[in-house]
C-alpha atoms as a PDB file:
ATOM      1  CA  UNK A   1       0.000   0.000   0.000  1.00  0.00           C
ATOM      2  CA  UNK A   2       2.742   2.392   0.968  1.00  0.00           C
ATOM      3  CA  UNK A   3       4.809   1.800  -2.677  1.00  0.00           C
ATOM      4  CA  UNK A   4       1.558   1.987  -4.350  1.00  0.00           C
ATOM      5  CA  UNK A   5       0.642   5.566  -2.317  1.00  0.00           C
ATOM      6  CA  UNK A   6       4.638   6.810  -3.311  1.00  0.00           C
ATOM      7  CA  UNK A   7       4.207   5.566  -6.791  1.00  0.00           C
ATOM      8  CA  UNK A   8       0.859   7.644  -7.175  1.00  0.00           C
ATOM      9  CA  UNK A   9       2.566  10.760  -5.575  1.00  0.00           C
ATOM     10  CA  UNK A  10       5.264  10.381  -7.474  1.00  0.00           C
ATOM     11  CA  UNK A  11       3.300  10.720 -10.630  1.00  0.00           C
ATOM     12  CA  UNK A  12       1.602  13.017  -9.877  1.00  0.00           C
ATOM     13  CA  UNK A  13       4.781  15.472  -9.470  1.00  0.00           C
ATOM     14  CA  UNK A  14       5.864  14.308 -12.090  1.00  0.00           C
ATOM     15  CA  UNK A  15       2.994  15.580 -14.252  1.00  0.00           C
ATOM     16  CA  UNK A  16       2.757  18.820 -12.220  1.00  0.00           C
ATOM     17  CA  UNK A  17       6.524  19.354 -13.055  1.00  0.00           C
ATOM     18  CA  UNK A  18       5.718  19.085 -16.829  1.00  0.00           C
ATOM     19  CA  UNK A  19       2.888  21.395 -17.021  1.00  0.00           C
ATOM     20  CA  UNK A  20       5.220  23.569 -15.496  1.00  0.00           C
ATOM     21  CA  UNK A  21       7.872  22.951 -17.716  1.00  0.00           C
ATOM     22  CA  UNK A  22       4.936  23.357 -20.494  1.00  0.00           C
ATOM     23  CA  UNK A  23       3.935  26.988 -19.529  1.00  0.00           C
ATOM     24  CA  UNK A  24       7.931  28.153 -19.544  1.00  0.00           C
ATOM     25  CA  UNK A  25       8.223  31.114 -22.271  1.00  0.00           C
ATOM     26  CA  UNK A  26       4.589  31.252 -22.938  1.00  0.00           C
ATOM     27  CA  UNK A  27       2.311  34.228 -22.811  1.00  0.00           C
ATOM     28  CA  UNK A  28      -1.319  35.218 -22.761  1.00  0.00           C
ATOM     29  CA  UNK A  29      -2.941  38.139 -25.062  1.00  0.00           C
ATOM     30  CA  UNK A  30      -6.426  40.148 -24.694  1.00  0.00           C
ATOM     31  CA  UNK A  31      -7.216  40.870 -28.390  1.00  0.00           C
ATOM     32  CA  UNK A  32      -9.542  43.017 -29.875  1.00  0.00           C
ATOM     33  CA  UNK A  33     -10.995  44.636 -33.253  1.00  0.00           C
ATOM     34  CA  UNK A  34     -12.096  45.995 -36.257  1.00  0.00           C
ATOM     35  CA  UNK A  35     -13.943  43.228 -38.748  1.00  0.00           C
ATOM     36  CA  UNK A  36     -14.675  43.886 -42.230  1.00  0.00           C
ATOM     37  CA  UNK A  37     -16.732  40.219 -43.264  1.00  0.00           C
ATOM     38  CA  UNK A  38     -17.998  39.463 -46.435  1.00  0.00           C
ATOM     39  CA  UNK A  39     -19.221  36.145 -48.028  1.00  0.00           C
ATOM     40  CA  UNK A  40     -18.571  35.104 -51.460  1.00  0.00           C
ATOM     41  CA  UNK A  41     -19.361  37.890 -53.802  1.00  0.00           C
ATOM     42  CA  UNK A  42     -21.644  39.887 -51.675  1.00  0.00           C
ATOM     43  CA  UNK A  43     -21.200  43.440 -49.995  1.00  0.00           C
ATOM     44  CA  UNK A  44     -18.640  44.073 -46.971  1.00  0.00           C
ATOM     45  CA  UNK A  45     -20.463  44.456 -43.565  1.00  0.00           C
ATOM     46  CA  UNK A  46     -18.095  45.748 -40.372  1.00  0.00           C
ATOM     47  CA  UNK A  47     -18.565  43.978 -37.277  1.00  0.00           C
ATOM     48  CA  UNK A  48     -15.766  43.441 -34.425  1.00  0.00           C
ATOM     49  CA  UNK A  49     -13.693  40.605 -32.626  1.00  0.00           C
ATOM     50  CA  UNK A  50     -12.789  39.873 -29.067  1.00  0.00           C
ATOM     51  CA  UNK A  51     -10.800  37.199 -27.376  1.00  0.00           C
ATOM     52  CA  UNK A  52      -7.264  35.715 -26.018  1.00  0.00           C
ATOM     53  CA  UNK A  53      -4.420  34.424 -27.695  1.00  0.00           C
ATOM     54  CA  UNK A  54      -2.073  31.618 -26.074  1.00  0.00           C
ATOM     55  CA  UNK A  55       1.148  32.285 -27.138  1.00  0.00           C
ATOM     56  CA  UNK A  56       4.254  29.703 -27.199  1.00  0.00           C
ATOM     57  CA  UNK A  57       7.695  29.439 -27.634  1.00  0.00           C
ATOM     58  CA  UNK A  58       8.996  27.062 -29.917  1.00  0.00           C
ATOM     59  CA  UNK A  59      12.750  28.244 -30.608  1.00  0.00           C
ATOM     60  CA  UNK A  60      15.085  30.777 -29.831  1.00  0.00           C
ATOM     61  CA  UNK A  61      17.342  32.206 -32.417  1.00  0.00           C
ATOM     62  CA  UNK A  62      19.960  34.931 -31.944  1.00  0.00           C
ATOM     63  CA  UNK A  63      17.734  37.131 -33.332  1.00  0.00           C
ATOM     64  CA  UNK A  64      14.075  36.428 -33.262  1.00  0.00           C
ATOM     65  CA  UNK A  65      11.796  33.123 -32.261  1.00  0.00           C
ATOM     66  CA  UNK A  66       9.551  30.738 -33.790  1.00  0.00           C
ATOM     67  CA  UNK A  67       6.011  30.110 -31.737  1.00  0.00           C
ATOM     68  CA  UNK A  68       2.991  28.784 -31.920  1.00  0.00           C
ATOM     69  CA  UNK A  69      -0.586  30.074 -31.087  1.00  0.00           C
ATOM     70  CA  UNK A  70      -4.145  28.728 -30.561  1.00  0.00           C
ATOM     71  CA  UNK A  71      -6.970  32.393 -29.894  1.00  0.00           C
ATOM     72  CA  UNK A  72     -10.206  31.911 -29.018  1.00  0.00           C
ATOM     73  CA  UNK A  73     -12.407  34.567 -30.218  1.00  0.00           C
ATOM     74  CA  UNK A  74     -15.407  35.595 -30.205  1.00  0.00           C
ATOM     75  CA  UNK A  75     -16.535  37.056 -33.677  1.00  0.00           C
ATOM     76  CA  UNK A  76     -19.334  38.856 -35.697  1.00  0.00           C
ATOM     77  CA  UNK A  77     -18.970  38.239 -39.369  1.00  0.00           C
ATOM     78  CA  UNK A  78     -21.670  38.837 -42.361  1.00  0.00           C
ATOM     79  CA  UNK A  79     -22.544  41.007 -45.391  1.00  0.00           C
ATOM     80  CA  UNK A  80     -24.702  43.335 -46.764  1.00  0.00           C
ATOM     81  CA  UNK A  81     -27.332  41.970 -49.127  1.00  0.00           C
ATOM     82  CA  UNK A  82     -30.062  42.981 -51.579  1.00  0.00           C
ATOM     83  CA  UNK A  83     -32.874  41.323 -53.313  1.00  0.00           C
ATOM     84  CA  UNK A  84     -30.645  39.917 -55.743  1.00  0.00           C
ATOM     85  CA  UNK A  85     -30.473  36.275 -55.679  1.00  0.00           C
ATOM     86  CA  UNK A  86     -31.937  36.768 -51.765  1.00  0.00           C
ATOM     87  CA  UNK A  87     -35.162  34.339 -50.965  1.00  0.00           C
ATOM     88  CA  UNK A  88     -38.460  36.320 -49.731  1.00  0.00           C
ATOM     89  CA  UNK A  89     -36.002  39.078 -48.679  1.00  0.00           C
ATOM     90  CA  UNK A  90     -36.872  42.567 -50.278  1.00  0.00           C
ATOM     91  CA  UNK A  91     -34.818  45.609 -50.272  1.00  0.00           C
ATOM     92  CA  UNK A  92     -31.435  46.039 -48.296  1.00  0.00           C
ATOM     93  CA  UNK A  93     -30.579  43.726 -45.315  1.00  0.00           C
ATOM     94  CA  UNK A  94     -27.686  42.947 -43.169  1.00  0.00           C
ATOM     95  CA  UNK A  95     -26.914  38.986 -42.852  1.00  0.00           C
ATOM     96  CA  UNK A  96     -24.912  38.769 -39.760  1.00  0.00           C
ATOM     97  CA  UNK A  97     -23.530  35.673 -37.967  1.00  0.00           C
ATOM     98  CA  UNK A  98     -21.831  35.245 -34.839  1.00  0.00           C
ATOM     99  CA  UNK A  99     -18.817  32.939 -34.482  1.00  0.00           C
ATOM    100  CA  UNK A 100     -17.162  31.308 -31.634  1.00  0.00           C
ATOM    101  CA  UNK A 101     -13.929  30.587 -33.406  1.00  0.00           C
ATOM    102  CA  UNK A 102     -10.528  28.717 -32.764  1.00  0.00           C
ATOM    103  CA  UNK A 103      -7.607  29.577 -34.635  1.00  0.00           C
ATOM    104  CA  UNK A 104      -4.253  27.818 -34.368  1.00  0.00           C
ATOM    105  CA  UNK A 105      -1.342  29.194 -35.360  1.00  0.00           C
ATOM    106  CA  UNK A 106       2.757  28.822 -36.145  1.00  0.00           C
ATOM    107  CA  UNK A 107       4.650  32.150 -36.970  1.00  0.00           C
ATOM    108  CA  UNK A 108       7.519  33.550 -36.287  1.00  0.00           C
ATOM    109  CA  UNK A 109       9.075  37.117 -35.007  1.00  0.00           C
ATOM    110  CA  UNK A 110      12.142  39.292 -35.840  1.00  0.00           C
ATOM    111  CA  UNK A 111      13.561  41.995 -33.934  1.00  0.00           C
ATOM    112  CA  UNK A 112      13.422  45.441 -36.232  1.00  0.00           C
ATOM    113  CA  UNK A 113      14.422  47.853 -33.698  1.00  0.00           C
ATOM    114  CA  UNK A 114      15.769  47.786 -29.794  1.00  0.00           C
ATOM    115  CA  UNK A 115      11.643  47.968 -29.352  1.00  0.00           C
ATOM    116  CA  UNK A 116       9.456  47.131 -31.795  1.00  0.00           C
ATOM    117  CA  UNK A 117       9.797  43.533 -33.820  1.00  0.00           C
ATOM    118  CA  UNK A 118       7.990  42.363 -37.013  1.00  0.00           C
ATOM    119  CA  UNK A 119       5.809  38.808 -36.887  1.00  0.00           C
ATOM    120  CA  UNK A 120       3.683  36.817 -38.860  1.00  0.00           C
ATOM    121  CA  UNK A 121       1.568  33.953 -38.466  1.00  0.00           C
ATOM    122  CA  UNK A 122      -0.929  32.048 -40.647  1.00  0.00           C
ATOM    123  CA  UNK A 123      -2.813  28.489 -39.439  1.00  0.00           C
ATOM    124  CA  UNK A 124      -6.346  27.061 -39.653  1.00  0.00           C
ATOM    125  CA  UNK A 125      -9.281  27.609 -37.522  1.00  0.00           C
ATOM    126  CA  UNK A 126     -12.666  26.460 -36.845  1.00  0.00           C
ATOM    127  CA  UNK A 127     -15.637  28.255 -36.010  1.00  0.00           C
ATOM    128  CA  UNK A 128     -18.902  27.627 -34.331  1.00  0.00           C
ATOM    129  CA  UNK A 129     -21.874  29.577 -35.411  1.00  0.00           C
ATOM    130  CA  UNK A 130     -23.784  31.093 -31.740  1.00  0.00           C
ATOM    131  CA  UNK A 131     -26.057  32.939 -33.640  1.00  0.00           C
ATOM    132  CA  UNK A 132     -27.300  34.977 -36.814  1.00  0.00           C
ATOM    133  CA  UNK A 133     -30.007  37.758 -38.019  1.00  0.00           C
ATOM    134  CA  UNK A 134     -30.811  38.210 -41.542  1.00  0.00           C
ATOM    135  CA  UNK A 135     -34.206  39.941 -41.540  1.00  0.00           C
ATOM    136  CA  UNK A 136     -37.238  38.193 -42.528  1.00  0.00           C
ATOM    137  CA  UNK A 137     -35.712  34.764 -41.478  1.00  0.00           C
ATOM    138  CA  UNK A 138     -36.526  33.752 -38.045  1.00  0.00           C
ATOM    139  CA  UNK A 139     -33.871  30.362 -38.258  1.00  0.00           C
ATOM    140  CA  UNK A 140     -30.923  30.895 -40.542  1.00  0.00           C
ATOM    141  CA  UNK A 141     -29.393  27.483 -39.384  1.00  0.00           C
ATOM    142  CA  UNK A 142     -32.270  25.642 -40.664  1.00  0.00           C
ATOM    143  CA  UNK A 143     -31.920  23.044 -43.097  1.00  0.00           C
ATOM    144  CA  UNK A 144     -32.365  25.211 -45.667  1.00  0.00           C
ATOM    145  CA  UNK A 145     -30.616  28.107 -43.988  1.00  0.00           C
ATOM    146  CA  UNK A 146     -26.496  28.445 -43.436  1.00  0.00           C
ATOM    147  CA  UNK A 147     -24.649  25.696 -41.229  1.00  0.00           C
ATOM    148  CA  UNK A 148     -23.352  26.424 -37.839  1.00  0.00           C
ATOM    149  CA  UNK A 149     -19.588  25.516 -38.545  1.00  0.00           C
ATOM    150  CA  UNK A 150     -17.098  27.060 -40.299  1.00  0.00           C
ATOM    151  CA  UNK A 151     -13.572  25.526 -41.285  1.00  0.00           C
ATOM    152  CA  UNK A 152     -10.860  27.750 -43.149  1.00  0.00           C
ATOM    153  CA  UNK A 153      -7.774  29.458 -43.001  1.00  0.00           C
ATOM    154  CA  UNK A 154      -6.059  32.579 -41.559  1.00  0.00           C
ATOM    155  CA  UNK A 155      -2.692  34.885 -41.700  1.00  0.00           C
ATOM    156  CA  UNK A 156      -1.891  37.551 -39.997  1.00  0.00           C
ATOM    157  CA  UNK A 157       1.238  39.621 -39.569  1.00  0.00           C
ATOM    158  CA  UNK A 158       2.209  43.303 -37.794  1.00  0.00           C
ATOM    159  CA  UNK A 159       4.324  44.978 -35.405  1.00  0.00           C
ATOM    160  CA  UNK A 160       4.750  43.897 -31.790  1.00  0.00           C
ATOM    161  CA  UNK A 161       6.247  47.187 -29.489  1.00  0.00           C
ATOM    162  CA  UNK A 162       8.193  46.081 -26.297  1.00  0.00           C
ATOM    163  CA  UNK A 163       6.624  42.364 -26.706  1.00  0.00           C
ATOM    164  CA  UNK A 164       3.129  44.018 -24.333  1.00  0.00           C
ATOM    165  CA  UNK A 165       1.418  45.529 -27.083  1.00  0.00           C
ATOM    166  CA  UNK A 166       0.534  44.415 -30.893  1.00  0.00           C
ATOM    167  CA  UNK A 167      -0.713  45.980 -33.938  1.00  0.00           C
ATOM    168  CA  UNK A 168      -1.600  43.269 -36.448  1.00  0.00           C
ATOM    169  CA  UNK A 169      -3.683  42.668 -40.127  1.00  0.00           C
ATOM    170  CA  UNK A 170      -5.358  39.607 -39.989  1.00  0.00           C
ATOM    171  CA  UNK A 171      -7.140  37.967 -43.143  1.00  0.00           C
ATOM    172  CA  UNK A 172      -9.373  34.911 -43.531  1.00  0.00           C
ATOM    173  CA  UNK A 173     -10.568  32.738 -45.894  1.00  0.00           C
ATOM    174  CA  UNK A 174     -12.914  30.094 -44.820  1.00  0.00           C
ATOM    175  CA  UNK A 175     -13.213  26.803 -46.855  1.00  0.00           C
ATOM    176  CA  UNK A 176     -16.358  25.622 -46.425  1.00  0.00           C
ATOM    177  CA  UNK A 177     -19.739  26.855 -48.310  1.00  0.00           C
ATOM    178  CA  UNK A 178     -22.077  27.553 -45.299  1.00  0.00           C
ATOM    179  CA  UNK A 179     -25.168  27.538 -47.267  1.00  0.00           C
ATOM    180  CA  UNK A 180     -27.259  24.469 -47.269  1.00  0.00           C
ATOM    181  CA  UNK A 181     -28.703  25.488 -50.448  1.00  0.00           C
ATOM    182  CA  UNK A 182     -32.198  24.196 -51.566  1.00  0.00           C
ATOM    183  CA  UNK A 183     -35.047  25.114 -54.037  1.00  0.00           C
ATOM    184  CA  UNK A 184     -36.517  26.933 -50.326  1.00  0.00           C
ATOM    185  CA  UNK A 185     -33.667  27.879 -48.949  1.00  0.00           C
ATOM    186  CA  UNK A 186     -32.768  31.441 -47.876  1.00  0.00           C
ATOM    187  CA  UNK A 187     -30.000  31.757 -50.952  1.00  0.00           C
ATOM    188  CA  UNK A 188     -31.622  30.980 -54.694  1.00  0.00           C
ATOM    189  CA  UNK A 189     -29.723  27.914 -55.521  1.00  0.00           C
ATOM    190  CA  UNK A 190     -30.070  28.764 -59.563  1.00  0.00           C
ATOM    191  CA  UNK A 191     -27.331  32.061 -58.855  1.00  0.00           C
ATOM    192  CA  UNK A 192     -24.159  29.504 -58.632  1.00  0.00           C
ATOM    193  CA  UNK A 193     -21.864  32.348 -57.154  1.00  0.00           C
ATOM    194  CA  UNK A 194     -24.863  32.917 -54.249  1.00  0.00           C
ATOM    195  CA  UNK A 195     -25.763  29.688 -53.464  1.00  0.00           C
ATOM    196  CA  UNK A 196     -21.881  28.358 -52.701  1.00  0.00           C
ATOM    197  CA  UNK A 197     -20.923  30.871 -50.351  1.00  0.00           C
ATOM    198  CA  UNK A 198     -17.731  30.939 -48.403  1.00  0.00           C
ATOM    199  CA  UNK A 199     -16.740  33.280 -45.124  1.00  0.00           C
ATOM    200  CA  UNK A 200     -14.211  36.034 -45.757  1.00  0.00           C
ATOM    201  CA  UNK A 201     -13.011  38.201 -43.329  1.00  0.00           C
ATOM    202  CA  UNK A 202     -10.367  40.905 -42.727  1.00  0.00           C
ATOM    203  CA  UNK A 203      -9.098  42.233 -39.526  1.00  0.00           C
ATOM    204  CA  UNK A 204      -7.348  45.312 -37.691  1.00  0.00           C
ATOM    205  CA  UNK A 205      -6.587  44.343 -34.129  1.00  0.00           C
ATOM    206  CA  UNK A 206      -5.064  45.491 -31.196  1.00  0.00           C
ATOM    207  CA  UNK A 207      -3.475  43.136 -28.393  1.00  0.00           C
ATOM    208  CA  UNK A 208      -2.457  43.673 -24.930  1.00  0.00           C
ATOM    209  CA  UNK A 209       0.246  41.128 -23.283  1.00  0.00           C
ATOM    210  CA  UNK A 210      -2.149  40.335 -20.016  1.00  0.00           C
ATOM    211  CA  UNK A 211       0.606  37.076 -18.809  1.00  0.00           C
ATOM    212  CA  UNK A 212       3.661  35.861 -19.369  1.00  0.00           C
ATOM    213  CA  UNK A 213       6.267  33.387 -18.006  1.00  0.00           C
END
């Protein structure tokens, strides 16, 4: 009983001594901005982002690092529509849609100044749909409405001052047609560039460095 009680402690420290290890030269970011969404071929529509980054070390060079990233954001994407190729929609409308999303990330940074460094970072992400408007529709995930996950990919570079605060352009592309498409669905399915839509999104944030070991 006693070697099985020091064998369960020691694992235990163990574990808790990796973690540990694991959180070494990492670092936590608030982020937050500017969205201009679109989806394929349709108006732009501004909306706004908000979340954290996790931010890890991966290798140190003499000048400059590589790291990875995974965010979790919270995100409100869309466009601006008309009547054009729009089901029992009439005159202007905004389609918006509201995205938990999950990007991950591998990048890398290089020192430009004693201050201010230069990074860039590009990955996948997925993104759960938490809710949508598009006037006249009272269920836009519907069968016949848009589906409530998005898959696609992101990049994103700008300038990082004293490693606390960033200034970064972010741009996505998302790789999955969101519209279920029928005869009564929301988009006309006989207007080819309407009916397979994809997400598209460009972003202006800010970041603050909130943690960092």
């Amino acid at each position: 009983m006693n070697k099985l009680f020091l064998s369960m402690i020691f694992a235990l420290s163990s574990v808790s001594l990796q973690a540990q290890n694991f959180f070494d030269n990492s670092s936590l970011d608030l982020t937050t901005g500017l969205n201009f969404s679109t989806v394929t071929d349709l108006s732009g529509h501004f909306g706004y982002n908000v979340g954290v980054r996790f931010n890890k070390s991966i290798k140190d060079f003499a000048k400059g690092n590589l790291y990875g990233n995974i965010g979790m954001l919270y995100s409100k994407k869309g466009a601006n529509l008309d009547n054009d190729g729009i089901a029992l929609i009439t005159g202007e409308s905004n389609l918006t849609i509201n995205y938990l999303e999950f990007p991950i990330h591998a990048g890398g940074s290089y020192p430009i100044g004693k201050k201010v460094s230069l990074f860039a970072d590009a990955g996948p992400y997925i993104a759960f749909a938490t809710s949508g408007d598009l006037r006249g529709k009272e269920d836009i995930f519907s069968d016949n409405g848009f589906k409530k996950i998005d898959l696609g990919l992101g990049f994103r570079f700008g300038l990082a001052f004293k490693e606390k605060v960033r200034l970064s352009f972010e741009y996505e592309s998302g790789l999955v047609n969101i519209n279920n498409g029928s005869e009564t669905g929301i988009f006309r399915p006989d207007n080819i560039s309407i009916a397979n839509i994809k997400n598209l999104n460009f972003m202006i944030n800010l970041s603050w460095r909130i943690w960092h070991k």
